[in-house]
C-alpha atoms as a PDB file:
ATOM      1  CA  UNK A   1      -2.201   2.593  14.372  1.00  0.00           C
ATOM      2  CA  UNK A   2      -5.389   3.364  12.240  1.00  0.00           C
ATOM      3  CA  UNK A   3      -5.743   0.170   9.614  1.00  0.00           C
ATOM      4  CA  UNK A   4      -9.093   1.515   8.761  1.00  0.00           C
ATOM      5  CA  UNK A   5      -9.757   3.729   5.470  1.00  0.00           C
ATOM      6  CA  UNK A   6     -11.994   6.388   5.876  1.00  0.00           C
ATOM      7  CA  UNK A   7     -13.981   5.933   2.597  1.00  0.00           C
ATOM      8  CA  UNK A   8     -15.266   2.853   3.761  1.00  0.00           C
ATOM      9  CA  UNK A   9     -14.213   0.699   1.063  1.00  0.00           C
ATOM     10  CA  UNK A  10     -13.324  -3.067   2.255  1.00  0.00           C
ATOM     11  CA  UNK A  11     -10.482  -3.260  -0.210  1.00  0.00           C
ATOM     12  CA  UNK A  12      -8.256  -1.629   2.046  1.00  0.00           C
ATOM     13  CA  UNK A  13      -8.683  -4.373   4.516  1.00  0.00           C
ATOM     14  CA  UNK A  14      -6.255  -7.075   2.629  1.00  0.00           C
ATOM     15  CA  UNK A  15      -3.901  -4.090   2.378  1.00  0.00           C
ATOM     16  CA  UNK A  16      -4.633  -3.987   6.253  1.00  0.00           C
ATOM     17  CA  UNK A  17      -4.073  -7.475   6.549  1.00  0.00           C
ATOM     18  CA  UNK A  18      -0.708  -7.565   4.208  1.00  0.00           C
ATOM     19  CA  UNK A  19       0.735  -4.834   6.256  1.00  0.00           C
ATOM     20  CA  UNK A  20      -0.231  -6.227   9.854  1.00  0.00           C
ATOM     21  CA  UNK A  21       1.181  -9.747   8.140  1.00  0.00           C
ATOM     22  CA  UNK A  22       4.798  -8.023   8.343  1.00  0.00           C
ATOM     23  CA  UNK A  23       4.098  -5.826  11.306  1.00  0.00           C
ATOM     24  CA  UNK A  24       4.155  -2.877   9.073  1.00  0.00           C
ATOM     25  CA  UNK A  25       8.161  -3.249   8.529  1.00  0.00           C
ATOM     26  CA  UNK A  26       9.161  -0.435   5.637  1.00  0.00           C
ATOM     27  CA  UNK A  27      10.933  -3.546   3.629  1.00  0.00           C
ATOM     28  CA  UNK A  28       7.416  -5.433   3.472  1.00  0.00           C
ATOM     29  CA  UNK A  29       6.280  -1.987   0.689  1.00  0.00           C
ATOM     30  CA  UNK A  30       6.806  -4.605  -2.340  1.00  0.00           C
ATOM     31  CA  UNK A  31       4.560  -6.577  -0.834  1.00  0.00           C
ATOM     32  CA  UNK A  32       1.748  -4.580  -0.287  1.00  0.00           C
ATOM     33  CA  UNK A  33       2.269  -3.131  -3.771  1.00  0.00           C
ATOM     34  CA  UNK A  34       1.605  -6.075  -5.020  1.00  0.00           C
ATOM     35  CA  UNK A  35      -1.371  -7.270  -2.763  1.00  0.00           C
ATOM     36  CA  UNK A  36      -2.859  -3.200  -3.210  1.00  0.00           C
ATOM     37  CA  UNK A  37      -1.984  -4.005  -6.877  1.00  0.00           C
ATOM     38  CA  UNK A  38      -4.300  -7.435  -6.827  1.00  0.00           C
ATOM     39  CA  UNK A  39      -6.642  -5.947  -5.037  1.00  0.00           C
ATOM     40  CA  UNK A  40      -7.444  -2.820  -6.835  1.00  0.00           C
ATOM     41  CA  UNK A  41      -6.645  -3.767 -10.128  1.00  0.00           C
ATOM     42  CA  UNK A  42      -4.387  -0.424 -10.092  1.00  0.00           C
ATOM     43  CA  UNK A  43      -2.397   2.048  -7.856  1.00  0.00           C
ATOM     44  CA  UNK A  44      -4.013   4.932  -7.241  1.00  0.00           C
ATOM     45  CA  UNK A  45      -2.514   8.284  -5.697  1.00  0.00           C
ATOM     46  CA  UNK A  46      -4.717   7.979  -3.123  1.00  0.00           C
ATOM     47  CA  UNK A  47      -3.836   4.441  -2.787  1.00  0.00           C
ATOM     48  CA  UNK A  48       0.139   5.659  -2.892  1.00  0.00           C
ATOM     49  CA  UNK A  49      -0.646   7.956  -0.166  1.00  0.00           C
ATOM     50  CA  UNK A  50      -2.418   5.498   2.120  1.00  0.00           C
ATOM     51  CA  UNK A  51       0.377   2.997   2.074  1.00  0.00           C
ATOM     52  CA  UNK A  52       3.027   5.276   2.836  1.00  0.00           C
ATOM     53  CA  UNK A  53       1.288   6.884   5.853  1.00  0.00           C
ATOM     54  CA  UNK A  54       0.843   3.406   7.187  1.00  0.00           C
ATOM     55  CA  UNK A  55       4.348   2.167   6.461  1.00  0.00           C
ATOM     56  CA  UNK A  56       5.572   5.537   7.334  1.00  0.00           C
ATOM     57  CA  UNK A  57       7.284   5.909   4.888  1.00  0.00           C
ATOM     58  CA  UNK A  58       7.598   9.022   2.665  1.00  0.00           C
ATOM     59  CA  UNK A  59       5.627   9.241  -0.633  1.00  0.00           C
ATOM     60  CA  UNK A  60       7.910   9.661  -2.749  1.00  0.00           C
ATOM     61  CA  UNK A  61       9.700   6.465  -2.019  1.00  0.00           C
ATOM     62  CA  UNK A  62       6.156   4.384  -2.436  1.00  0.00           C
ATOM     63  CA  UNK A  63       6.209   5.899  -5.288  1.00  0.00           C
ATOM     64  CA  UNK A  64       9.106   5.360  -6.428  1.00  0.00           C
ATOM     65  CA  UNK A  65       9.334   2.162  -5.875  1.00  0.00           C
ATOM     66  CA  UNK A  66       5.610   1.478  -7.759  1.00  0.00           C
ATOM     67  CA  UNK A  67       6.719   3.683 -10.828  1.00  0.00           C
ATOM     68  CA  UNK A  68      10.708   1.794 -10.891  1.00  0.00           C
ATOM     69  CA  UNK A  69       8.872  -1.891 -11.163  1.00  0.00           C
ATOM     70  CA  UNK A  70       6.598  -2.464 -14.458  1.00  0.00           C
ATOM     71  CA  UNK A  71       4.569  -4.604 -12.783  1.00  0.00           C
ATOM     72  CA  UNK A  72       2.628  -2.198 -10.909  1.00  0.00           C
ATOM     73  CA  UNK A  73       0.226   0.334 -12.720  1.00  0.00           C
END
């Protein structure tokens, strides 16, 4: 499992850490919504993406779930 983002930017590692937290379990995505949300002050796309090829998940249930809730932007 890569936990590393390509660009570099050490943001991604307390999304790392939120997601190795709960052993990257699909039910922890609210979770690291909210700590990607915290972190980056917004979700991205790119952000979206990343999250759901972690959790393996499909993207258009991250991003569902982060356009359903208004406390994600």
């Amino acid at each position: 499992m890569t936990t590393s983002h390509p660009s570099g930017d050490e943001r991604y590692a307390a999304i790392d850490r939120t997601m190795k937290r709960f052993k990257y379990e699909k039910d922890a995505l609210l979770e690291v919504l909210n700590t990607a949300q915290e972190t980056f002050g917004y979700l991205s796309q790119d952000l979206l993406i990343y999250i759901a090829e972690q959790l393996k998940l499909p993207l258009i249930r991250v991003y569902g779930v982060a356009t359903f809730y208004h406390m994600f932007t």
